[in-house]
PDB file of N, CA and C in Angstrom:
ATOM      1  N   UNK A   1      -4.637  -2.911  23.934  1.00  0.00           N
ATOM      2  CA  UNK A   1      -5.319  -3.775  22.995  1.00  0.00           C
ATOM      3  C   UNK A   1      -4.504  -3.856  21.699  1.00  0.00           C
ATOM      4  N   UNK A   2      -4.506  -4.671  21.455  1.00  0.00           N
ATOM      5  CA  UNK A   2      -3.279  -5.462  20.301  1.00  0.00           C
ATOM      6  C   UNK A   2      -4.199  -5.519  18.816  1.00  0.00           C
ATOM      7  N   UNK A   3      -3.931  -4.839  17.920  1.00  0.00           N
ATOM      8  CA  UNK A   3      -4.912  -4.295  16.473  1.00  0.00           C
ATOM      9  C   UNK A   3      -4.489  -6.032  15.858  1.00  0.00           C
ATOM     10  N   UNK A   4      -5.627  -6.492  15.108  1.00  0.00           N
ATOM     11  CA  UNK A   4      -5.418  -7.773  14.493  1.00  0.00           C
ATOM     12  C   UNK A   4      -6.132  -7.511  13.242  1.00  0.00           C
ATOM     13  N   UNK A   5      -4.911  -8.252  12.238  1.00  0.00           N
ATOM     14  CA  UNK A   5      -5.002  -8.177  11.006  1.00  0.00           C
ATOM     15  C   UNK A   5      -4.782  -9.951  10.039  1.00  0.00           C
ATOM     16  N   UNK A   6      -6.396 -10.058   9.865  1.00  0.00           N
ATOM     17  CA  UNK A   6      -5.929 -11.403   9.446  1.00  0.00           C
ATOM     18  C   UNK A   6      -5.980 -12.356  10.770  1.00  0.00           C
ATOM     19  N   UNK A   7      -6.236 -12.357  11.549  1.00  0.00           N
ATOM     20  CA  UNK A   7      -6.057 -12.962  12.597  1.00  0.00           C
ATOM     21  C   UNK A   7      -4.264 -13.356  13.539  1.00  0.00           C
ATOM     22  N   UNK A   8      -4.052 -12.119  12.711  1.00  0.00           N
ATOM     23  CA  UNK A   8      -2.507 -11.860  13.339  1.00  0.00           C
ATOM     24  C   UNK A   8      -2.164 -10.775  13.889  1.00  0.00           C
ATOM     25  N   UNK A   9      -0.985 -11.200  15.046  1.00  0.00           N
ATOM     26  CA  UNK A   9      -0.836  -9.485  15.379  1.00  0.00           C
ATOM     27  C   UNK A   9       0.609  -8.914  14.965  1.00  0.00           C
ATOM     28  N   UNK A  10      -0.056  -7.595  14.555  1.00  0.00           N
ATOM     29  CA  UNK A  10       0.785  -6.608  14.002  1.00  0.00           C
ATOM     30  C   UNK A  10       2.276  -6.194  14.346  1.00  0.00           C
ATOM     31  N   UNK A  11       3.334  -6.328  13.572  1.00  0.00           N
ATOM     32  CA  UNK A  11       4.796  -6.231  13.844  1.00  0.00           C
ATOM     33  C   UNK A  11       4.723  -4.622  14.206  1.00  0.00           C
ATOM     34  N   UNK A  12       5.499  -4.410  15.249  1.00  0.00           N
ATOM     35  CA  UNK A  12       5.332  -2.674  15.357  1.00  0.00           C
ATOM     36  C   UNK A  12       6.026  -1.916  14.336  1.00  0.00           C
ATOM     37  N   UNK A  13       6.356  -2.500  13.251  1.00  0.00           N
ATOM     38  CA  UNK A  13       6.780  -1.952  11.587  1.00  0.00           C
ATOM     39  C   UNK A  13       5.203  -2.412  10.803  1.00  0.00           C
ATOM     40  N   UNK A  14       4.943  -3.423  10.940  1.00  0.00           N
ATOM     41  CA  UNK A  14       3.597  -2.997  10.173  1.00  0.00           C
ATOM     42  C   UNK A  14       2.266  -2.055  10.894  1.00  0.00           C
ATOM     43  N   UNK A  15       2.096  -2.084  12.005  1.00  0.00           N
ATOM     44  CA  UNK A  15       1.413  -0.983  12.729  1.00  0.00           C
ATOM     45  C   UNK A  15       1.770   0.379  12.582  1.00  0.00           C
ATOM     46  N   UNK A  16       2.775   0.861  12.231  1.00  0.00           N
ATOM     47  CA  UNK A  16       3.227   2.228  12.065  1.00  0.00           C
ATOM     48  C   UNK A  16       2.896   2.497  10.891  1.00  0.00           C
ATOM     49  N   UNK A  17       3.085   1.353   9.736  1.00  0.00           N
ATOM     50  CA  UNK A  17       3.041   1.506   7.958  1.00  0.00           C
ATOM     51  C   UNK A  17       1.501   2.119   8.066  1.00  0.00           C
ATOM     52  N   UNK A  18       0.280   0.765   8.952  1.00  0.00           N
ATOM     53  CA  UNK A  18      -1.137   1.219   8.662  1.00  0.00           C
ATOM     54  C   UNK A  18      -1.325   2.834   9.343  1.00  0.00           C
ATOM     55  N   UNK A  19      -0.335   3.023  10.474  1.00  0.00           N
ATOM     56  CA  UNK A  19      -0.506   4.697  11.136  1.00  0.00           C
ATOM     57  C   UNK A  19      -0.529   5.171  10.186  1.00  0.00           C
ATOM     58  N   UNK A  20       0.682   5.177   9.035  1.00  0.00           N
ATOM     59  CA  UNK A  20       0.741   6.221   7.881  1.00  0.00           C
ATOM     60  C   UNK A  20      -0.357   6.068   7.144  1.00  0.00           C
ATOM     61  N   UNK A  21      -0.371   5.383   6.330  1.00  0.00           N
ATOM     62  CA  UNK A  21      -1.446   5.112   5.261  1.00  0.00           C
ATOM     63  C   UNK A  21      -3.052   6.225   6.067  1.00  0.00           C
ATOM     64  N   UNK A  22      -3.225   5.704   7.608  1.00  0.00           N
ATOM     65  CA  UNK A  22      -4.674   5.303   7.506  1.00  0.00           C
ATOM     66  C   UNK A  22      -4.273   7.325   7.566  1.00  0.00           C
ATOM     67  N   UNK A  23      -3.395   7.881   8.447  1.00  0.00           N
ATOM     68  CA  UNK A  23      -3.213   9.247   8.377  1.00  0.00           C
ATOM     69  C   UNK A  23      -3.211  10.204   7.328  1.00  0.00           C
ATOM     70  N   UNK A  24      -2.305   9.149   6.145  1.00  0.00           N
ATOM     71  CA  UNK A  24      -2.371   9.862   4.574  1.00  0.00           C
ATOM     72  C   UNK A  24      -3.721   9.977   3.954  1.00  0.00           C
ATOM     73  N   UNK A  25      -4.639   8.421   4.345  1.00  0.00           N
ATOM     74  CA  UNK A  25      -5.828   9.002   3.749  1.00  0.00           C
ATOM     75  C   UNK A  25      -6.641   9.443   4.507  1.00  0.00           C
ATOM     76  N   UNK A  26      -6.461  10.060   5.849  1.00  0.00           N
ATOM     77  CA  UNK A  26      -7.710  10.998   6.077  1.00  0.00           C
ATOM     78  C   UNK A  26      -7.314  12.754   5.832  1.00  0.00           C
ATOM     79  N   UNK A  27      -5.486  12.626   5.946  1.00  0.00           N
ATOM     80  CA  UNK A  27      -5.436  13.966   5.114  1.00  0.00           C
ATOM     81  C   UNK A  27      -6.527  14.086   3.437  1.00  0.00           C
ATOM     82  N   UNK A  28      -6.077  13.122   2.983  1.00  0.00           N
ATOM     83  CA  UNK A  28      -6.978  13.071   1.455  1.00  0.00           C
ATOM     84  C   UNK A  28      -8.281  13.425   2.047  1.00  0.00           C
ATOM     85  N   UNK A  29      -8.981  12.575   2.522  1.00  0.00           N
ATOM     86  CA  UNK A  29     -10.217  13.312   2.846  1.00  0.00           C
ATOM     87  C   UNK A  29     -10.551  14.977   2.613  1.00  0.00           C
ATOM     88  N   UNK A  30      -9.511  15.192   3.766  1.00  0.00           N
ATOM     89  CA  UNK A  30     -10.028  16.521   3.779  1.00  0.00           C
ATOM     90  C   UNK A  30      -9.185  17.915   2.915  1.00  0.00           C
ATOM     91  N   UNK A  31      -8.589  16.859   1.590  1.00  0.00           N
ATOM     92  CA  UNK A  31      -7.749  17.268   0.896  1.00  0.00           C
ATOM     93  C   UNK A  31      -6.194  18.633   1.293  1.00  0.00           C
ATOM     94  N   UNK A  32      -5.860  17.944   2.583  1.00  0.00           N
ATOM     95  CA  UNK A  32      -4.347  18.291   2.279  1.00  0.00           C
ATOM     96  C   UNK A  32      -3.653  17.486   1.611  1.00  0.00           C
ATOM     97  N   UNK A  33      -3.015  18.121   0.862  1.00  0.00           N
ATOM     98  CA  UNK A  33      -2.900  16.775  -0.489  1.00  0.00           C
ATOM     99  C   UNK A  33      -1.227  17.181   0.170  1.00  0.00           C
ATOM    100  N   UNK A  34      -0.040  17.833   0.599  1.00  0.00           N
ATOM    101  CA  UNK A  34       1.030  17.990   0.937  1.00  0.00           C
ATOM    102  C   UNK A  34       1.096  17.195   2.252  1.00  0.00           C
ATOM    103  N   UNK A  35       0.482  17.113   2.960  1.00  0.00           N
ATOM    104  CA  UNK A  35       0.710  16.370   4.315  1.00  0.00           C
ATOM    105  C   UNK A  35      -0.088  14.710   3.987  1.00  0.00           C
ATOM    106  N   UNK A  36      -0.761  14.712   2.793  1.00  0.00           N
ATOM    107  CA  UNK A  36      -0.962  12.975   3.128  1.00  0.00           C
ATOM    108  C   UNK A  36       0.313  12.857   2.039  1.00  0.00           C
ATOM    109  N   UNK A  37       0.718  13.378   1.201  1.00  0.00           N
ATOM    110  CA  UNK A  37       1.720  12.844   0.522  1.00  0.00           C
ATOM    111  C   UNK A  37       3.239  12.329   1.483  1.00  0.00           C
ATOM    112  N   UNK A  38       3.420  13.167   2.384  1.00  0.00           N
ATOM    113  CA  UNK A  38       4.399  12.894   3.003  1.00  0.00           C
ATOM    114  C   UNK A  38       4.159  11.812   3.844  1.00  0.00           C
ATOM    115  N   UNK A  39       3.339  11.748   4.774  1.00  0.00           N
ATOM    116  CA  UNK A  39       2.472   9.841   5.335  1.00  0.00           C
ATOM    117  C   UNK A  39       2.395   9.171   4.354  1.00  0.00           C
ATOM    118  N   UNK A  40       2.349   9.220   3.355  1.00  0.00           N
ATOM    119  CA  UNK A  40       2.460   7.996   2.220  1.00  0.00           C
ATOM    120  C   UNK A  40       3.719   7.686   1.772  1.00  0.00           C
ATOM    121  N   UNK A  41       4.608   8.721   1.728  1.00  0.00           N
ATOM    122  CA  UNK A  41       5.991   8.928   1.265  1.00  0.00           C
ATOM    123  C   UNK A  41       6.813   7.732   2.690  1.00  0.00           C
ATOM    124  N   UNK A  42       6.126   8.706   4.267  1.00  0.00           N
ATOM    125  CA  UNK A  42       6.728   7.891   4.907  1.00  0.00           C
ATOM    126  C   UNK A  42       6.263   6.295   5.027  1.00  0.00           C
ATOM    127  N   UNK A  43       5.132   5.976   4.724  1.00  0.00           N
ATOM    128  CA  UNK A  43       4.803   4.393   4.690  1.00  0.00           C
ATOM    129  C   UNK A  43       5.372   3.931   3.672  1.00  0.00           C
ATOM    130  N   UNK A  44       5.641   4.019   2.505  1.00  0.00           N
ATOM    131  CA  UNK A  44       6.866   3.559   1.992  1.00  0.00           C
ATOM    132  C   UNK A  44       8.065   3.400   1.457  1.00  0.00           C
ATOM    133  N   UNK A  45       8.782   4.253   2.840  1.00  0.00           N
ATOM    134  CA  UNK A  45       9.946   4.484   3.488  1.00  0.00           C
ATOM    135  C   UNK A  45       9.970   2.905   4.628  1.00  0.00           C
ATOM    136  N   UNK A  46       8.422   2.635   4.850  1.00  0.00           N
ATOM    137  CA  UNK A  46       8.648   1.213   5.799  1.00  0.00           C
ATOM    138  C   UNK A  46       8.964   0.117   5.139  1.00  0.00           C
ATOM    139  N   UNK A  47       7.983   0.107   3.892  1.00  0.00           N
ATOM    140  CA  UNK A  47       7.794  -0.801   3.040  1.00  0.00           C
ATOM    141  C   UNK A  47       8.227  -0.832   1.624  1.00  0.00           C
ATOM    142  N   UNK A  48       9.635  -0.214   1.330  1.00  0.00           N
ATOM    143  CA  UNK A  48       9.433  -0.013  -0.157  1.00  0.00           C
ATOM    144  C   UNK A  48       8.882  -0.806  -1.157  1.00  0.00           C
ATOM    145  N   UNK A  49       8.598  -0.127  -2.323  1.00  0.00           N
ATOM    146  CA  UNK A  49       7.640  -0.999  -3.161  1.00  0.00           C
ATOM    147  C   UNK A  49       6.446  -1.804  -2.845  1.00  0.00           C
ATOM    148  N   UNK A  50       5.607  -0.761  -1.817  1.00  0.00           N
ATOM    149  CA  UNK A  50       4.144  -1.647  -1.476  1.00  0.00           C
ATOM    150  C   UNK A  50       3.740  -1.120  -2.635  1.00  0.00           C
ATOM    151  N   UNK A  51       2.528  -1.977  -2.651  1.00  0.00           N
ATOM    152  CA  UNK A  51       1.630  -1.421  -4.461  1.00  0.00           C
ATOM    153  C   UNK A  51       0.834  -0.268  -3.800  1.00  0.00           C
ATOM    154  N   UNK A  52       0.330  -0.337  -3.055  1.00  0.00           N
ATOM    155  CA  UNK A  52      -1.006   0.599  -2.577  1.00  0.00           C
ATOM    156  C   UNK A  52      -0.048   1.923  -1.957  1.00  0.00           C
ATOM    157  N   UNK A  53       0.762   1.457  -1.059  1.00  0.00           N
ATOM    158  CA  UNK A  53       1.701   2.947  -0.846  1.00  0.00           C
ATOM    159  C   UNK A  53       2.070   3.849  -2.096  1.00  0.00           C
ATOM    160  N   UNK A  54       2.712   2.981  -2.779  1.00  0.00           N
ATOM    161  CA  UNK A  54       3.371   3.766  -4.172  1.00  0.00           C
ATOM    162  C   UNK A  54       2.114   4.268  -5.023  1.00  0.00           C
ATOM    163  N   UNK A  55       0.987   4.056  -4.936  1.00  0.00           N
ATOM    164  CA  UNK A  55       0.070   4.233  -5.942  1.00  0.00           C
ATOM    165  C   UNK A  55      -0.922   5.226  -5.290  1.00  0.00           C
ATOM    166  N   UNK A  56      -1.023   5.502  -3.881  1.00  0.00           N
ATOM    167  CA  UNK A  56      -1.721   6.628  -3.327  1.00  0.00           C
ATOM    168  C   UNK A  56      -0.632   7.900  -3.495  1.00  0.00           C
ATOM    169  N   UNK A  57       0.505   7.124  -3.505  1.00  0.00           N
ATOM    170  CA  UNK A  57       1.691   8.906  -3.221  1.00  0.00           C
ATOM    171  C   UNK A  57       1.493   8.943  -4.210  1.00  0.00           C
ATOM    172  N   UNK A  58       1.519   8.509  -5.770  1.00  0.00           N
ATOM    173  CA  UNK A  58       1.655   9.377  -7.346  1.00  0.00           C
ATOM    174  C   UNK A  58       0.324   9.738  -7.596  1.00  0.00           C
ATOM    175  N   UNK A  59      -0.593   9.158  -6.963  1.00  0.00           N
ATOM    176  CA  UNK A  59      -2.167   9.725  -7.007  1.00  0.00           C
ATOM    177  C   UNK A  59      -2.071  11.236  -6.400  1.00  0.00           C
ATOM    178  N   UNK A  60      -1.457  10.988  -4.994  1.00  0.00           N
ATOM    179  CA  UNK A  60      -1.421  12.385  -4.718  1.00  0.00           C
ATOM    180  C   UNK A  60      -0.781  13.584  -5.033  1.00  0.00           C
ATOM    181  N   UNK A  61       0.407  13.061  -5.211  1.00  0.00           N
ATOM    182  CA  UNK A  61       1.563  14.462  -6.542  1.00  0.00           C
ATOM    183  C   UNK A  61       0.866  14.641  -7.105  1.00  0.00           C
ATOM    184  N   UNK A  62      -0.463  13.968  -8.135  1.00  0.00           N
ATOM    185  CA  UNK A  62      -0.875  14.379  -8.916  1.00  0.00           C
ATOM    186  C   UNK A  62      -1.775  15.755  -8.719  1.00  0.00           C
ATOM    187  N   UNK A  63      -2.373  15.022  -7.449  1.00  0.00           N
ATOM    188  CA  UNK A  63      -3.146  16.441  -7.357  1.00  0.00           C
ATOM    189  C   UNK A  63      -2.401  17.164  -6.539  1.00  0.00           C
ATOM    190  N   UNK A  64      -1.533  17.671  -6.557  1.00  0.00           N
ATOM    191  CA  UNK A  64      -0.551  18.553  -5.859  1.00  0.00           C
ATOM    192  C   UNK A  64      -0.118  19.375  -6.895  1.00  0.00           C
ATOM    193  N   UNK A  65      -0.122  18.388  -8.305  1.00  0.00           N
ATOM    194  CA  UNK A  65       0.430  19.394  -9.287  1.00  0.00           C
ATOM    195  C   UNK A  65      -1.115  20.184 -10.096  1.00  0.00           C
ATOM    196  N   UNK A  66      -1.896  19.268 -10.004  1.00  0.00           N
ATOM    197  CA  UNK A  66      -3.017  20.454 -10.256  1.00  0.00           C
ATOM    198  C   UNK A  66      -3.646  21.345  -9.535  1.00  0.00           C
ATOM    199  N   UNK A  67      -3.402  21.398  -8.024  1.00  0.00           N
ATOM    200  CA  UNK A  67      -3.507  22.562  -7.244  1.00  0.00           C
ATOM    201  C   UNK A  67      -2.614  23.108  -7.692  1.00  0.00           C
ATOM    202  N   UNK A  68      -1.049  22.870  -7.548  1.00  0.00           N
ATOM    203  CA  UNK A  68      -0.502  23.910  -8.090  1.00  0.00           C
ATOM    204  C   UNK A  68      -0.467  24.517  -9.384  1.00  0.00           C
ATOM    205  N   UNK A  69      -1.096  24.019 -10.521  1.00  0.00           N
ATOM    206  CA  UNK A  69      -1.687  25.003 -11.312  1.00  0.00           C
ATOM    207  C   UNK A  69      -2.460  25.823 -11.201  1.00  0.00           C
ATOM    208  N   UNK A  70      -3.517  25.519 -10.487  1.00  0.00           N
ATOM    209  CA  UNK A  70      -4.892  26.234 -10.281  1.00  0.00           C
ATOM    210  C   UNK A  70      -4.341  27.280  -9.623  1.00  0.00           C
ATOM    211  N   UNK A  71      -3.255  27.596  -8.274  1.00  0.00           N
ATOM    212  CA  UNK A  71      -2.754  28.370  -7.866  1.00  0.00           C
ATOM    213  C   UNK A  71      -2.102  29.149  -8.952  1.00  0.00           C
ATOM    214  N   UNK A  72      -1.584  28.882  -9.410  1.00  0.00           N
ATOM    215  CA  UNK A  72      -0.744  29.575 -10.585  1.00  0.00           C
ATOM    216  C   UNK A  72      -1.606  30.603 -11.363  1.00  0.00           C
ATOM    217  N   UNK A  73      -2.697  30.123 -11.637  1.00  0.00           N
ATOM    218  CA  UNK A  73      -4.035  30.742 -12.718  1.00  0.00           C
ATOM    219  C   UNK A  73      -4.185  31.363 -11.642  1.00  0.00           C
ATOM    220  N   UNK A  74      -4.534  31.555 -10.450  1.00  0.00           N
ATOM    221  CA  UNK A  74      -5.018  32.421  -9.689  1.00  0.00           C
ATOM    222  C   UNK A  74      -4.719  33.739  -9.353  1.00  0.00           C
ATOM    223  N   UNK A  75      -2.919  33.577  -9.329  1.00  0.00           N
ATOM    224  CA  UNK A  75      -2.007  34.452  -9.208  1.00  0.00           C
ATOM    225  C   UNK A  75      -1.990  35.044 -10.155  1.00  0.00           C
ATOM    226  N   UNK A  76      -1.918  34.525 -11.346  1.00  0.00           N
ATOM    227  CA  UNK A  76      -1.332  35.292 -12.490  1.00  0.00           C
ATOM    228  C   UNK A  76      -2.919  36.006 -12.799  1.00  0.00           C
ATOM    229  N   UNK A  77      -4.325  35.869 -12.741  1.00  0.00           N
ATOM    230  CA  UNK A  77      -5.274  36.655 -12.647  1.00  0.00           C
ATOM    231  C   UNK A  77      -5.509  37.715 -11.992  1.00  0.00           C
ATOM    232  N   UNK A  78      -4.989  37.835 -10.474  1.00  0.00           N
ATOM    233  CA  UNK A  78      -4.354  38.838  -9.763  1.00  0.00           C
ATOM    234  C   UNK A  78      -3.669  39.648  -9.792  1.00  0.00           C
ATOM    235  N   UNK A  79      -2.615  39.418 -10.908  1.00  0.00           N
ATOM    236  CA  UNK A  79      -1.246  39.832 -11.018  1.00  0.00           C
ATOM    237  C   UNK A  79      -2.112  41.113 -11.912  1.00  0.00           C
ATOM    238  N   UNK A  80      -3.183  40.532 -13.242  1.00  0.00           N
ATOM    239  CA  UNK A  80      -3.152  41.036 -13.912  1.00  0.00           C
ATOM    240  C   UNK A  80      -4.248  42.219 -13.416  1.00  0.00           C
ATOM    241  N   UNK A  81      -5.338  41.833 -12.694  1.00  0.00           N
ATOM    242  CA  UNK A  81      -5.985  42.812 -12.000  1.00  0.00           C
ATOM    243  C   UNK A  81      -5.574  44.106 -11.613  1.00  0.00           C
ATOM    244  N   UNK A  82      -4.389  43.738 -10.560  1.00  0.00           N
ATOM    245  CA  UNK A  82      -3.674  44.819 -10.133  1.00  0.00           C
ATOM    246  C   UNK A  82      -2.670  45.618 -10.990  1.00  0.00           C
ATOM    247  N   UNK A  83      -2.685  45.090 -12.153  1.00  0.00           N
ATOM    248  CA  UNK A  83      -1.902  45.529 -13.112  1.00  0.00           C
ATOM    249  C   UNK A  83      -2.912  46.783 -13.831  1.00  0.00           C
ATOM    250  N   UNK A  84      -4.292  45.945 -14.314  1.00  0.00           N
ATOM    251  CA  UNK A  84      -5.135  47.056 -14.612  1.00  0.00           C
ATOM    252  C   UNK A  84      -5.587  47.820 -14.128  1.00  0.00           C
ATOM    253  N   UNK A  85      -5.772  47.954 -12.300  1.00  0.00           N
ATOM    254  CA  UNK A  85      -6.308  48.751 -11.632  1.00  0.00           C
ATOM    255  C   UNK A  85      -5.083  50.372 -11.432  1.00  0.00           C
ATOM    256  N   UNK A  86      -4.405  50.015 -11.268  1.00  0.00           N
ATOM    257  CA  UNK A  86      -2.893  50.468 -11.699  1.00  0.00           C
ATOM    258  C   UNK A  86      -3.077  51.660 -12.490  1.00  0.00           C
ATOM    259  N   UNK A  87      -2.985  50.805 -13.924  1.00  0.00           N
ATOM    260  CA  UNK A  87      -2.863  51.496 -15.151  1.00  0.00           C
ATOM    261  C   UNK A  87      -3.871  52.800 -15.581  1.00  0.00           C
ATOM    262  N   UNK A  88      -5.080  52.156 -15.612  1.00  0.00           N
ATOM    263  CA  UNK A  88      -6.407  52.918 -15.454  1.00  0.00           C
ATOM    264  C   UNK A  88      -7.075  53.695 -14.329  1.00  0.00           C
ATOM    265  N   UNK A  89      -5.697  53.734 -13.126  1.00  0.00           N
ATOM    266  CA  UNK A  89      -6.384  54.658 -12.098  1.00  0.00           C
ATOM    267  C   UNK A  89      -5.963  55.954 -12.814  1.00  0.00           C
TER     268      UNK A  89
END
């Protein structure tokens, strides 16, 4: 069965672009924010300069870089835990 878009059918370069996308955003869903970035990265690797490709991947770095803060605070709260448990045994 042949996917129709618009009442057209899909170039097997634009069928792969919607594979990525629709893959990048159900990683988002369930927030792997590293694996939909790379399906978005690769959809436009098909299409450079789509608006919606380019604008879900910097959406998603974004939150890649505030997980990786939050990780950061986490660690370094840990760090310091074990630092005091340490000290004061």
């Amino acid at each position: 069965m042949n996917k129709v878009l618009d009442n057209q059918i899909l170039t097997p370069e634009e069928r792969k672009f919607r594979e990525f996308m629709n893959t990048g955003d159900d990683f988002i869903k369930i927030e792997i924010f590293r694996s939909a970035a790379s399906y978005y990265g690769k959809a436009l690797a098909l299409k450079p300069g789509d608006a919606e490709a380019g604008r879900k991947l910097a959406e998603t770095r974004e939150k890649i870089k505030k997980e990786n803060r939050a990780i950061y605070v986490i660690v370094a709260v840990a760090a310091v835990a074990v630092l005091l448990a340490v000290v004061l045994v």
